[in-house]
Every structure is written in C-alpha cells, then in structure tokens.
C-alpha atoms as a PDB file:
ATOM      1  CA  UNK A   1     -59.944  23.987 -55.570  1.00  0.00           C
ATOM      2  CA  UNK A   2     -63.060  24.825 -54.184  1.00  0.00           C
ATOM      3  CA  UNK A   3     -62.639  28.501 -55.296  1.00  0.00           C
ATOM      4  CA  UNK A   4     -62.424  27.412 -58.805  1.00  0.00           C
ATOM      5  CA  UNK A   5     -65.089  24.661 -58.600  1.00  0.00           C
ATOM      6  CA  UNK A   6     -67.446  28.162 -57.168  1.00  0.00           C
ATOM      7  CA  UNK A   7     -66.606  30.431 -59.890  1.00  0.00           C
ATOM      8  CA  UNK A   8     -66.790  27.456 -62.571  1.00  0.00           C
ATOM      9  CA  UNK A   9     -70.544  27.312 -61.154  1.00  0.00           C
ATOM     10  CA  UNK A  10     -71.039  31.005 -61.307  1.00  0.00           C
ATOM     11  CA  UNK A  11     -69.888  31.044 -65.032  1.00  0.00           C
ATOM     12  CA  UNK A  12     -72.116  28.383 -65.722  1.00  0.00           C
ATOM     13  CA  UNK A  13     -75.021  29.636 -64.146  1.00  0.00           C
ATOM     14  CA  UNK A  14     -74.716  33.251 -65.522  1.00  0.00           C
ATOM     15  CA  UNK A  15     -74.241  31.101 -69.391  1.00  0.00           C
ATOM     16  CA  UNK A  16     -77.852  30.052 -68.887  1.00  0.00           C
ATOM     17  CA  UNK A  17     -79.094  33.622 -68.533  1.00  0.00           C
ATOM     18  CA  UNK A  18     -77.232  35.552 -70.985  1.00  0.00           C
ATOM     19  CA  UNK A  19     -76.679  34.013 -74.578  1.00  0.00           C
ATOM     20  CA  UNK A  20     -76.234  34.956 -78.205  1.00  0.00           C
ATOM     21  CA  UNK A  21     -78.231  33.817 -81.416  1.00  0.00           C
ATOM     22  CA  UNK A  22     -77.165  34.571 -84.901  1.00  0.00           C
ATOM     23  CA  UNK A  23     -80.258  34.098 -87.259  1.00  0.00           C
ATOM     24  CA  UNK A  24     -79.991  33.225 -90.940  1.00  0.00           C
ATOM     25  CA  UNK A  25     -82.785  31.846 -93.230  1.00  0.00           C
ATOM     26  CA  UNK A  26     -83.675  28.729 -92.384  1.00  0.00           C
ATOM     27  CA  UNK A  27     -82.667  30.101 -88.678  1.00  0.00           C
ATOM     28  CA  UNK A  28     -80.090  28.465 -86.724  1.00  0.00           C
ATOM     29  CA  UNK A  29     -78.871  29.241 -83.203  1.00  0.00           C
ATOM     30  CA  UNK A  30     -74.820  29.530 -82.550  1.00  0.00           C
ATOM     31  CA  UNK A  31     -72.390  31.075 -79.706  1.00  0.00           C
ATOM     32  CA  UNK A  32     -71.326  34.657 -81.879  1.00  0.00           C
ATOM     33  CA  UNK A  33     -69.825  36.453 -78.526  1.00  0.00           C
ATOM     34  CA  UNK A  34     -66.640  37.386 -80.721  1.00  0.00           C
ATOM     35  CA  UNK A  35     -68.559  38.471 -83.409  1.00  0.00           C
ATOM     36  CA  UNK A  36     -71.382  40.202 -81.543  1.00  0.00           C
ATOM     37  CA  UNK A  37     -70.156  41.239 -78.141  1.00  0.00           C
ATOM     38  CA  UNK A  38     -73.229  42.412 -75.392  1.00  0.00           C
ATOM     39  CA  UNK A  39     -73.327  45.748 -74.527  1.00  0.00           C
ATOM     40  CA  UNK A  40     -71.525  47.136 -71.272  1.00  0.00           C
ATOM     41  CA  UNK A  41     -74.954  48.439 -70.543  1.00  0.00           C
ATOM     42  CA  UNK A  42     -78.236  48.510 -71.300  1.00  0.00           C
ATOM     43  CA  UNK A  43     -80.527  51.687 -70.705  1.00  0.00           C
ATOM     44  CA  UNK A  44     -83.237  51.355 -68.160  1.00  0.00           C
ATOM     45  CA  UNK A  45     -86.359  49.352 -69.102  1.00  0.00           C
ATOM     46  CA  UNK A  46     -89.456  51.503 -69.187  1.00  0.00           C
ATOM     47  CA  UNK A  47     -91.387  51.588 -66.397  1.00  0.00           C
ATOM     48  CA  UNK A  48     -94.809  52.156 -68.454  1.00  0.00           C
ATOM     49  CA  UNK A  49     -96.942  49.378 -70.150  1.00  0.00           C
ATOM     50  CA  UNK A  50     -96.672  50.200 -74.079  1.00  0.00           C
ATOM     51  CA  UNK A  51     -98.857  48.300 -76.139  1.00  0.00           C
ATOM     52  CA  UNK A  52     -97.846  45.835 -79.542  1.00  0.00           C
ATOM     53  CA  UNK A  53    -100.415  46.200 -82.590  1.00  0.00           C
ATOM     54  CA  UNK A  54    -100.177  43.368 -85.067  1.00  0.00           C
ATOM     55  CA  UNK A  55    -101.866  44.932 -88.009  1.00  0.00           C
ATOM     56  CA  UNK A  56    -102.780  42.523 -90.654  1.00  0.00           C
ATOM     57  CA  UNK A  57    -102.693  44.368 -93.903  1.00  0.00           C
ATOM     58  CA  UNK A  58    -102.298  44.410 -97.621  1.00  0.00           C
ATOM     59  CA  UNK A  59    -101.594  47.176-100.289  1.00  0.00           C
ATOM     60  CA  UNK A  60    -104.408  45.998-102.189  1.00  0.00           C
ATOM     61  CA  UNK A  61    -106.909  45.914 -99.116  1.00  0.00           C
ATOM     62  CA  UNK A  62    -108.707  49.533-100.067  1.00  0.00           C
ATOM     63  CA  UNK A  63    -109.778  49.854 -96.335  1.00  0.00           C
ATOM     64  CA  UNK A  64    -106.367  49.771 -94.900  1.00  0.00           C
ATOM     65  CA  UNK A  65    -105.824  53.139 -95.037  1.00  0.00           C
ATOM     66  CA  UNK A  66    -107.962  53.974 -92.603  1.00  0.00           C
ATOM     67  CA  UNK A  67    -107.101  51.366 -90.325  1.00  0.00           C
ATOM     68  CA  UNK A  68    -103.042  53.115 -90.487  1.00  0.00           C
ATOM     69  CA  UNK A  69    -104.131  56.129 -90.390  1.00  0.00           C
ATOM     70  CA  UNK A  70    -106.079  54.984 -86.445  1.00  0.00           C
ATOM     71  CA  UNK A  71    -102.859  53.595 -85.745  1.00  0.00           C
ATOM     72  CA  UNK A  72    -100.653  56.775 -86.345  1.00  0.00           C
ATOM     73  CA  UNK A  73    -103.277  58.689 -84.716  1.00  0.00           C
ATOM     74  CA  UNK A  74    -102.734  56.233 -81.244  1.00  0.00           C
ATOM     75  CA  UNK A  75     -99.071  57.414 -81.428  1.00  0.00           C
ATOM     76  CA  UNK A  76     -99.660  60.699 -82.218  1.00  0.00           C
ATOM     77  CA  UNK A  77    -101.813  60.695 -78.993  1.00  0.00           C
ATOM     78  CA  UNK A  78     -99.625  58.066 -76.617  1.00  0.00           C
ATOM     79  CA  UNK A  79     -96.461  58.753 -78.204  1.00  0.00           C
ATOM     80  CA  UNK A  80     -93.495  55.755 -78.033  1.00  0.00           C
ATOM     81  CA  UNK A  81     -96.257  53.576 -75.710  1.00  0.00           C
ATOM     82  CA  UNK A  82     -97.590  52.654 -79.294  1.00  0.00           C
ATOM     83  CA  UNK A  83     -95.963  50.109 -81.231  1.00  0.00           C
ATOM     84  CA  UNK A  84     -97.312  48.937 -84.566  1.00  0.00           C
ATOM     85  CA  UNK A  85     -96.632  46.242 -86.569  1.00  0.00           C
ATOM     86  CA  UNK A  86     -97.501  46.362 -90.264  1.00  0.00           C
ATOM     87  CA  UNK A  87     -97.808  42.671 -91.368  1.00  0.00           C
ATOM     88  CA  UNK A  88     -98.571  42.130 -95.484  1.00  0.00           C
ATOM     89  CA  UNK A  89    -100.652  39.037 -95.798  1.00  0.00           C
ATOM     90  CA  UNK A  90    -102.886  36.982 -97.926  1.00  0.00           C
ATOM     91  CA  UNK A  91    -105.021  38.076-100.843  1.00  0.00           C
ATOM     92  CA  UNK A  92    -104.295  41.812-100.464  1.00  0.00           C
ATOM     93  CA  UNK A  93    -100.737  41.153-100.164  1.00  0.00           C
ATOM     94  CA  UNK A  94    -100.767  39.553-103.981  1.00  0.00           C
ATOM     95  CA  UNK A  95     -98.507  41.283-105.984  1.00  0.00           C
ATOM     96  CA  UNK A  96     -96.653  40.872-110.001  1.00  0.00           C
ATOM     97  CA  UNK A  97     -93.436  42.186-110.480  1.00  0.00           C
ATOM     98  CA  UNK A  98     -93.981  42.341-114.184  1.00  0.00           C
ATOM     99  CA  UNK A  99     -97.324  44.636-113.259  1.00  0.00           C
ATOM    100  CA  UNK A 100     -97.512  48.429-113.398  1.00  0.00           C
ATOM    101  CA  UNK A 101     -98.875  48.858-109.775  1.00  0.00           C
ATOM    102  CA  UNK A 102     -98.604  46.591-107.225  1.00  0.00           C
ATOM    103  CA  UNK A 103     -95.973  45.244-107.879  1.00  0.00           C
ATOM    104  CA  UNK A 104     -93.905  44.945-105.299  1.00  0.00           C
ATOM    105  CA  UNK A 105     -92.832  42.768-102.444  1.00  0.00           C
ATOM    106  CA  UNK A 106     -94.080  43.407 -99.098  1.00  0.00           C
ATOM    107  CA  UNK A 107     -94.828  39.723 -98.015  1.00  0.00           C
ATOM    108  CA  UNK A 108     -92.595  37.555 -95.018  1.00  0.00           C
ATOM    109  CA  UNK A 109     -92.432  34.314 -94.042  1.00  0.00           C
ATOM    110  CA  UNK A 110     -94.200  35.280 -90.868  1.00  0.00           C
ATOM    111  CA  UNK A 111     -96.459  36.962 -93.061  1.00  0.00           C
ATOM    112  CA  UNK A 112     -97.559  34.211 -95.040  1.00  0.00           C
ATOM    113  CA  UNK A 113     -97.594  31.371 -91.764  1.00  0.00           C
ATOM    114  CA  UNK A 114     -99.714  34.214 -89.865  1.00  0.00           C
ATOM    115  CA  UNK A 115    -102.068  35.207 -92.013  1.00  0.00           C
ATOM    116  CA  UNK A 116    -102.133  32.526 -94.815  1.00  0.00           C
ATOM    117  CA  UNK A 117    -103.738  32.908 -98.460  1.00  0.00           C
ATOM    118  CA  UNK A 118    -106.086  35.004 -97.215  1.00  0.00           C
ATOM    119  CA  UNK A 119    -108.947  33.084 -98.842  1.00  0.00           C
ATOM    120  CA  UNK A 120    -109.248  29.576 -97.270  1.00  0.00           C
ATOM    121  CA  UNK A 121    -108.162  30.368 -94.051  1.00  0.00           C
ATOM    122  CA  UNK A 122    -104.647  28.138 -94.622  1.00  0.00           C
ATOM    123  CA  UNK A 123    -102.677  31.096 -91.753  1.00  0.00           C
ATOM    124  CA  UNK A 124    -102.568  30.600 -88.138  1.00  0.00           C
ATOM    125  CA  UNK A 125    -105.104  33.049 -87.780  1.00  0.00           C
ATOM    126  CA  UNK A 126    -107.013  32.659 -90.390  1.00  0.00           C
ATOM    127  CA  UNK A 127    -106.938  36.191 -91.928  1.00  0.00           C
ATOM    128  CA  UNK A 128    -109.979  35.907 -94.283  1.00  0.00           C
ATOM    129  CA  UNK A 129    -110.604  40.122 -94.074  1.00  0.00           C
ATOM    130  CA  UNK A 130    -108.398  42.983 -93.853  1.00  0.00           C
ATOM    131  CA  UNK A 131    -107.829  45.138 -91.855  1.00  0.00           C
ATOM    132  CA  UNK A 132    -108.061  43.153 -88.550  1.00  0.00           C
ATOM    133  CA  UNK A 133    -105.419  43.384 -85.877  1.00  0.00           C
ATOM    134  CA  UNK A 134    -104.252  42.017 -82.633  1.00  0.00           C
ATOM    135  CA  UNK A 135    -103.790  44.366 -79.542  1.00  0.00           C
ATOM    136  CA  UNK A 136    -100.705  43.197 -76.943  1.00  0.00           C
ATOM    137  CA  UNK A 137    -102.013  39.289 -77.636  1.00  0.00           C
ATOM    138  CA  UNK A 138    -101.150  36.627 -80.114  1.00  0.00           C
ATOM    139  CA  UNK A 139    -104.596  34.386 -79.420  1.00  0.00           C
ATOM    140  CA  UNK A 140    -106.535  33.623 -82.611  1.00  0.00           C
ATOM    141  CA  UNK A 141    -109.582  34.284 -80.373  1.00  0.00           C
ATOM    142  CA  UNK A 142    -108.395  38.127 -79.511  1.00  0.00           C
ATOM    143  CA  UNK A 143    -108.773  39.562 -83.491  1.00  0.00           C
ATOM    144  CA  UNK A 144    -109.905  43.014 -83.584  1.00  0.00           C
ATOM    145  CA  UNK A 145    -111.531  45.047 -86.116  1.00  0.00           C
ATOM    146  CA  UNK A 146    -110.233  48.517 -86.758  1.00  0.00           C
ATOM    147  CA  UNK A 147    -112.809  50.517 -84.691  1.00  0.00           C
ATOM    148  CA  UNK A 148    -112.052  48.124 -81.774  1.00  0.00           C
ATOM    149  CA  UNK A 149    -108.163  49.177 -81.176  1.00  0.00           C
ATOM    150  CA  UNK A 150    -108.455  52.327 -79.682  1.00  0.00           C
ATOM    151  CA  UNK A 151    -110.455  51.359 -77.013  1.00  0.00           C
ATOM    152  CA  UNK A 152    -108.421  48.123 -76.353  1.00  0.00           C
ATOM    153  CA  UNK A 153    -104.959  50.333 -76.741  1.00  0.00           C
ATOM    154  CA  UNK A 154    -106.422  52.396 -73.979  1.00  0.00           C
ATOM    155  CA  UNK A 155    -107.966  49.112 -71.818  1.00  0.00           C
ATOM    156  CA  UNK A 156    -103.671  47.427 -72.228  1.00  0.00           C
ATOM    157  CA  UNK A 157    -102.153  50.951 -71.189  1.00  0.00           C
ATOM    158  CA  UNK A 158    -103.984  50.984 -68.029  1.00  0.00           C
ATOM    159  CA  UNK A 159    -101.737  47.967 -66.781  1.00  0.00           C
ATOM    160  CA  UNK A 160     -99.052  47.643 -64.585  1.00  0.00           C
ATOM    161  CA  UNK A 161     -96.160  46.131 -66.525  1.00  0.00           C
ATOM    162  CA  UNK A 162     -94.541  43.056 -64.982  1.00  0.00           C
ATOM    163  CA  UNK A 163     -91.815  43.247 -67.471  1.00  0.00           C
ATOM    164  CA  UNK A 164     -89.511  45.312 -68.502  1.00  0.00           C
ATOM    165  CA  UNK A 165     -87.570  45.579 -71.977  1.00  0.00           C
ATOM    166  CA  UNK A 166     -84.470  47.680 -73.253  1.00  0.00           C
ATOM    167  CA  UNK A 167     -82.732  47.139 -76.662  1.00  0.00           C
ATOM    168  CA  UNK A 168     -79.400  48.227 -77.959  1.00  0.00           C
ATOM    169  CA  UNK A 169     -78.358  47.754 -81.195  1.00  0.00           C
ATOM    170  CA  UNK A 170     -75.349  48.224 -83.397  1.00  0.00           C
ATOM    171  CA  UNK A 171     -74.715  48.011 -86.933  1.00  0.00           C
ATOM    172  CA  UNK A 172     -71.815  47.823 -89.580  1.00  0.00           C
ATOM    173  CA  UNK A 173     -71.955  49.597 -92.655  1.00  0.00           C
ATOM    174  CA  UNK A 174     -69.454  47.349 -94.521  1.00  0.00           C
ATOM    175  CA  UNK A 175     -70.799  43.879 -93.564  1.00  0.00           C
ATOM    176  CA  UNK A 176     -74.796  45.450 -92.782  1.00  0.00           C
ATOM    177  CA  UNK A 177     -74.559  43.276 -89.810  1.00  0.00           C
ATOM    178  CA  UNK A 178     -76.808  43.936 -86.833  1.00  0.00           C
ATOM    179  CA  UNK A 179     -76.429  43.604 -83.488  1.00  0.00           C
ATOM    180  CA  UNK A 180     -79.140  43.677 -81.511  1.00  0.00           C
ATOM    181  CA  UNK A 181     -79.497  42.760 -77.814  1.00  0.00           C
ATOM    182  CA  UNK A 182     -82.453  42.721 -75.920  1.00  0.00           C
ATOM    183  CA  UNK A 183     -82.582  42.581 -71.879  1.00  0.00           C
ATOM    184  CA  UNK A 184     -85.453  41.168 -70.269  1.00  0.00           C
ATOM    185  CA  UNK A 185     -86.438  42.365 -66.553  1.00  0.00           C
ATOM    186  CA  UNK A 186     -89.046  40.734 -64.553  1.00  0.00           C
ATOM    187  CA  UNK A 187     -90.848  43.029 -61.964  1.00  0.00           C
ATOM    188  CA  UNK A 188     -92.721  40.602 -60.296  1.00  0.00           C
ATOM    189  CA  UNK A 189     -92.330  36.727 -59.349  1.00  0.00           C
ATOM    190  CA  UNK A 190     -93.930  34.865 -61.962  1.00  0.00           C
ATOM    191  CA  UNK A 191     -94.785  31.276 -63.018  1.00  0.00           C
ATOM    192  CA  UNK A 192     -95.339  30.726 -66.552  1.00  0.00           C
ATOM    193  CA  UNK A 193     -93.802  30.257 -70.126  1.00  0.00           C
ATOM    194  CA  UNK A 194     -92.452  32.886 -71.176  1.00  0.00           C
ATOM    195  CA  UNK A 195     -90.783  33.734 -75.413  1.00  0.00           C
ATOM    196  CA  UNK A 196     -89.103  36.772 -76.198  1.00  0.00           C
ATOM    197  CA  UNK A 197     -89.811  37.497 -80.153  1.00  0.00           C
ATOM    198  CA  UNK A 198     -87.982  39.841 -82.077  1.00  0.00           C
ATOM    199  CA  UNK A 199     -88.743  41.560 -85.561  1.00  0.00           C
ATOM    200  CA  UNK A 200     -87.269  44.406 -88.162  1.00  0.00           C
ATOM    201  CA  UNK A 201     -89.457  46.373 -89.637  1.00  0.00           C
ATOM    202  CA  UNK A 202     -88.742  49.673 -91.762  1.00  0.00           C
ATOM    203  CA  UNK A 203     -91.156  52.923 -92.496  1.00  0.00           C
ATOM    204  CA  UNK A 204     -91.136  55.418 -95.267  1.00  0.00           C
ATOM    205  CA  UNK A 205     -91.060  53.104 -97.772  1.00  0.00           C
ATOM    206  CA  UNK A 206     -92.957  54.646-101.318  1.00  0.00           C
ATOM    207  CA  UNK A 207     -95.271  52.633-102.757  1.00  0.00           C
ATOM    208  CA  UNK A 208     -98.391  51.867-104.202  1.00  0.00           C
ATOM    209  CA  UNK A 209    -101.917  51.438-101.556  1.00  0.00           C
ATOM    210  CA  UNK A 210    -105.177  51.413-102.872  1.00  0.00           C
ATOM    211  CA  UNK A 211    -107.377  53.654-100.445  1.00  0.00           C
ATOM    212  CA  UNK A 212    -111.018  53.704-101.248  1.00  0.00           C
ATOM    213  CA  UNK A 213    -111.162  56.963 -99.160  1.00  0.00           C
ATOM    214  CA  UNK A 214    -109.630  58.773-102.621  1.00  0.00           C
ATOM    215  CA  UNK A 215    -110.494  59.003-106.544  1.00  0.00           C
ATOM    216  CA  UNK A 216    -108.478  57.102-107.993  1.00  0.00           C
ATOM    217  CA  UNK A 217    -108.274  54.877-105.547  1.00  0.00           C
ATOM    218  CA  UNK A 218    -104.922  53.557-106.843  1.00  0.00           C
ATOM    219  CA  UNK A 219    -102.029  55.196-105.610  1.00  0.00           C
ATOM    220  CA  UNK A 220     -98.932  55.373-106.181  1.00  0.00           C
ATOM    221  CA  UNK A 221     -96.912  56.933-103.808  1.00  0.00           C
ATOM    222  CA  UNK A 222     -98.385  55.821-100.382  1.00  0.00           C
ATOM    223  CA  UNK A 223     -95.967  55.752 -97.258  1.00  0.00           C
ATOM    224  CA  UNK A 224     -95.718  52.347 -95.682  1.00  0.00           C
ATOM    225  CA  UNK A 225     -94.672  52.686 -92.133  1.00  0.00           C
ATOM    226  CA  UNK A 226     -93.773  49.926 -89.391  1.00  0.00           C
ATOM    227  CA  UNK A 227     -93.638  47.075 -91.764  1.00  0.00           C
ATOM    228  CA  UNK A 228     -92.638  43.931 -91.206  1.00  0.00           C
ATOM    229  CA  UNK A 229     -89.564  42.625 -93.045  1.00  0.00           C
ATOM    230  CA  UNK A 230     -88.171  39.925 -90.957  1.00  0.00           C
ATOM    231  CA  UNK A 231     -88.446  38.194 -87.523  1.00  0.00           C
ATOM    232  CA  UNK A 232     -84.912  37.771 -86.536  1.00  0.00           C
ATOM    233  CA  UNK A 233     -85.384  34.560 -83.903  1.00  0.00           C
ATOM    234  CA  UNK A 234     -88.446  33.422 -85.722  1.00  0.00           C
ATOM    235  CA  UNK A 235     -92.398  34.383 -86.165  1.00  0.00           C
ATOM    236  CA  UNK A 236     -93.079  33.170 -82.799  1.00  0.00           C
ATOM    237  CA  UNK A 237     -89.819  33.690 -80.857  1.00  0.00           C
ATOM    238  CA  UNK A 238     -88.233  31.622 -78.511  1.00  0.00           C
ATOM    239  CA  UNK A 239     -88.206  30.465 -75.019  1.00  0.00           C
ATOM    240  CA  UNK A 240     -86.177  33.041 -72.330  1.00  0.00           C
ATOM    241  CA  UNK A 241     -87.857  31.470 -69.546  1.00  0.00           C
ATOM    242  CA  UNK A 242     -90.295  28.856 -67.852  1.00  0.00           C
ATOM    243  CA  UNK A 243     -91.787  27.900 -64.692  1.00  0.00           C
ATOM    244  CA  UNK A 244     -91.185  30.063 -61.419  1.00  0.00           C
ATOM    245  CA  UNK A 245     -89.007  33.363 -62.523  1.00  0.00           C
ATOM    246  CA  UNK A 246     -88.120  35.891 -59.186  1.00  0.00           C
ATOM    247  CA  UNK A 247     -88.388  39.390 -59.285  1.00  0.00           C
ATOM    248  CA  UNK A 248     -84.997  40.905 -60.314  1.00  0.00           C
ATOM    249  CA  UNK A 249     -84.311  38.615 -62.407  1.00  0.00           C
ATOM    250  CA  UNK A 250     -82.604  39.743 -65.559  1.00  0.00           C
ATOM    251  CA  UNK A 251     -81.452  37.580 -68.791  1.00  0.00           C
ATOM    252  CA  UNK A 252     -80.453  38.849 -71.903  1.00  0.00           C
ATOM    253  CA  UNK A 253     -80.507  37.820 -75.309  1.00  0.00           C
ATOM    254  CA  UNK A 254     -78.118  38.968 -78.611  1.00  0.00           C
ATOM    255  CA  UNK A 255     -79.081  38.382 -82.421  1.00  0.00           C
ATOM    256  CA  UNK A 256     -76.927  38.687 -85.562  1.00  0.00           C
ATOM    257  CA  UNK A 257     -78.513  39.513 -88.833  1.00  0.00           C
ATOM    258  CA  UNK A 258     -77.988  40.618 -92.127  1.00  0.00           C
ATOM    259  CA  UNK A 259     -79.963  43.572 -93.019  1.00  0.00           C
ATOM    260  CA  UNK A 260     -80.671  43.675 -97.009  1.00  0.00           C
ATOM    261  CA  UNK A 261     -79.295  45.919 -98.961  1.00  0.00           C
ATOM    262  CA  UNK A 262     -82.707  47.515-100.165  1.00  0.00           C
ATOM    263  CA  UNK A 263     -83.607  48.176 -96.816  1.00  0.00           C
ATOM    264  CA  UNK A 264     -83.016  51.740 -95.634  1.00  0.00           C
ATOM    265  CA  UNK A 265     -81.259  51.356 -92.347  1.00  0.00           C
ATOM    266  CA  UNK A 266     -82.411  54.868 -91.346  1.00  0.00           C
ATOM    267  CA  UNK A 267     -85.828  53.726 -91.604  1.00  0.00           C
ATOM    268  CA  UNK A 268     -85.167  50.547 -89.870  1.00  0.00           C
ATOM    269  CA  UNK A 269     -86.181  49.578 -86.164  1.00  0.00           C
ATOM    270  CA  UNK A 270     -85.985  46.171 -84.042  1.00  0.00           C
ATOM    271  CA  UNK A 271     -89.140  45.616 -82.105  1.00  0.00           C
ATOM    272  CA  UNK A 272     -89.167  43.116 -79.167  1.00  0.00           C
ATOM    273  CA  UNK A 273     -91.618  41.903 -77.222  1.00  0.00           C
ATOM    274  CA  UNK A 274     -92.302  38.989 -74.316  1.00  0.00           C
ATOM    275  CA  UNK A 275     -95.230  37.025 -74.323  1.00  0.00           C
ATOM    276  CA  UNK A 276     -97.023  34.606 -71.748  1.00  0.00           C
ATOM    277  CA  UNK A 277     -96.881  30.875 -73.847  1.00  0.00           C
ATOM    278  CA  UNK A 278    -100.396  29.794 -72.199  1.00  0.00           C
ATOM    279  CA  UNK A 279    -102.495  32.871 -72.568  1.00  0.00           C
ATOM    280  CA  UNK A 280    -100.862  34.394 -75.232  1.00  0.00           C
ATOM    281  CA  UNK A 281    -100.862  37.909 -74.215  1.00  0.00           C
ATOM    282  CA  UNK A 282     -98.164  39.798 -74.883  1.00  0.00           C
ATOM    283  CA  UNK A 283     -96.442  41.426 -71.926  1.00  0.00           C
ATOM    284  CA  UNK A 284     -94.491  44.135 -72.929  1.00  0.00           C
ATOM    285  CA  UNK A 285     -93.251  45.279 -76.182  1.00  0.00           C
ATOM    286  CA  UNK A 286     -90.284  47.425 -76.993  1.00  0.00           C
ATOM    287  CA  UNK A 287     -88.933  49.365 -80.178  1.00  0.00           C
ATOM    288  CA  UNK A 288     -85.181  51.150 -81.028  1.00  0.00           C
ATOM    289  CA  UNK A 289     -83.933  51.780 -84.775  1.00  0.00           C
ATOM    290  CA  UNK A 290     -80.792  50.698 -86.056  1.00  0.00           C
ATOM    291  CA  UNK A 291     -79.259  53.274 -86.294  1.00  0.00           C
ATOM    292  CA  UNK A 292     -78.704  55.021 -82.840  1.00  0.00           C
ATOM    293  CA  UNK A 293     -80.729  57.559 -81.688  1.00  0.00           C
ATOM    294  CA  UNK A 294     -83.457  56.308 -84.076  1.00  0.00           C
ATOM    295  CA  UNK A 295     -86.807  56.142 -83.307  1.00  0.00           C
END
C-alpha cells in the first residue's frame, strides 16, 4: 500500500509539470495526450541568450522597409540568436479585399489587442507610429525606434541566460494538425512569475509593401518574413511557473493547432519564449519550423 500511495504521488507531482493544451479560437485548455503525445526527447536547450524582436509593422507604413531590412541584417550578423516577430497592426495594417493593392489580410487578434487602431492609442501599447519595436521585453515603457535595436540586440546578447528553451514539433498533412511541445529549463534558482507564450508565424509570403526608399513606392511583390499569424496559447501566454523555481527544474508544455490551409507549412515556424510577469522582460526566446529540419 504504501508503494502505491508513493508512486500515486510521483504521478501526481510529475502531472503538475508536464501538461498538454489544445488551442482553438476562442482558446480553451484540454488533456490531448492521445492525440498529441510528448516527445521521447527534446534536443538540448541553447546555452546562448538569443534575443525576441516584436516588430510592430504595417504594409502600408512606407518606413517599414527599412526597419526589416535592420532586422534581417541582425540575423545575417548573429545568425539563429535573432528572432523577429513581424506583428501587422493599426492604421498601416488597414487593408480592402475588394482593392487592387493592399488588399490583403495580415492582421491577428494579438495584432489588433497589441497595437490597437493605430490612431487613438485603443492597443496595449499604444502603437500610434510605425515602425517601433520591442527588444526581449513586453513593457509599454521599453518601445524602441528602429535605429535603437541594434544596439539593444547587442546590450540583451551580452547576458547570461537563466533559461533555457527547446521545441519539437510535428505535423499531419491530412488533418494540418500541429504538435508542438516546448520544454522549459531553468539554470538558476529563481523567484518570480514566470508565462511561457507561444506564436506561428510564416515568411516568404508575396505581397504588396509600400517602401518610400523606391519610385513607385507601391509594390507589389514584397517578401513578408517572420509574420505573425497566430499565438497558439494566447497573445500573452500562460503561467508555467510562480514563486521560488530550483535550478534543474524542467516542465514542459504541448499545444494542438490547426494550421490554415493558406498557410505554407514550409514557411511556417513556432516561436516560444518565457517572460518574467513583474518586469516584463523576456527571458529567452526560441524558434523551430514545422516542418522538421526547418529553420
């Protein structure tokens, strides 16, 4: 009896730390183990700070451009430590399907409660001018402009990371489900509340941008990279884990969703990332495609 009363606690316990979400739209949280079983493994976390950029943009904002073109230019020079995502947003995210540019869809949910109308300020952060962006922090009081982020990118890489992230996703063809499973390691002993968000975003889509850089400024092929399309447990995440956390401690988390079927699942990559409730900063941040192998 007192075996099975011991491992009855140990399956307990280990239930708290390792649990499954499906997400569907509004989002709602259920046990999908047989649908969605965690990996056997996950691969090791990095052991390098990478940095998150929230890039609040539009494809009517004509000084975008510039702002992605910084951004690709932080990868090109800090390779996978540079995670960007493209968030469509207020005013400069307007678009009319019935128009001949600009005309299509690039707007969230998350979009819309970030960054609001773009005119009265309505979004959490009140985006009132684009481009603007937030580097490795979701506080209001941390918005960047453009000319800011390398030198912030640089200040966030210098840190030690206290957490460590790894992702592994699968996905079915037939049923476009994904999979995705993200493990959460804590370096240090912390104290804190901490949320573990997670988003899909997809690159290389064709579209139209204006860029004021080029005459016309209208155009209407543009590549959209890293832009977000959903955020699978919500635009702020949700709670992994709270007051006094030890070092080696591991928990890991599973999502279900549907992935459109005008979303290119080649181009398609789950970003995670774990941020401090109280301060807002984010603590690390973590990307992997759908498909395998994907970058």
């Amino acid at each position: 009896m007192k075996k099975l009363n011991y491992l009855l606690f140990i399956f307990i316990s280990a239930s708290i730390w390792i649990s499954c979400d499906e997400i569907d739209d509004p989002y709602f949280e259920e046990i999908i183990q047989a649908t969605c079983p965690s990996p056997e493994s996950f691969p090791p976390a990095s052991s390098e700070q990478k940095v998150l950029i929230l890039d609040f943009t539009g494809h009517k904002c004509g000084n975008c451009p510039e702002a992605h073109l910084i951004i690709e230019n932080l990868i090109n020079q800090h390779q996978n430590k540079i995670i960007p995502v493209a968030i469509h947003c207020g005013y400069y995210a307007e678009f009319d399907t019935t128009a001949d540019k600009h005309n299509y869809n690039f707007t969230t949910p998350t979009g819309e409660e970030f960054g609001g109308d773009g005119v009265t300020g309505t979004g959490h952060f009140d985006i009132l001018s684009q481009p603007i962006g937030l580097i490795n922090s979701l506080s209001k009081n941390n918005k960047a402009g453009r000319n800011q982020w390398s030198d912030l990118t640089d200040i966030e890489l210098l840190k030690t990371p206290k957490i460590g992230l790894s992702i592994v996703n699968s996905f079915d063809d037939d049923s476009r489900k994904l999979c995705t499973h993200i493990n959460t390691e804590f370096h240090e002993n912390l104290d804190g509340n901490y949320f573990l968000a997670v988003y899909l975003i997809e690159s290389h889509i064709i579209n139209w941008q204006t860029d004021y850089s080029q005459s016309p400024a209208d155009i209407p092929d543009y590549e959209h990279n890293h832009v977000l399309r959903g955020a699978i447990n919500g635009s702020w995440g949700r709670e992994i884990a709270s007051d006094t956390i030890v070092a080696g401690s591991s928990i890991v988390k599973s999502y279900a969703y549907n992935l459109p079927e005008e979303y290119v699942k080649e181009n398609c990559a789950v970003v995670a990332f774990v941020y401090d409730d109280d301060s807002k900063e984010i603590m690390q941040t973590e990307e992997v495609g759908v498909v395998e192998h994907l970058k």
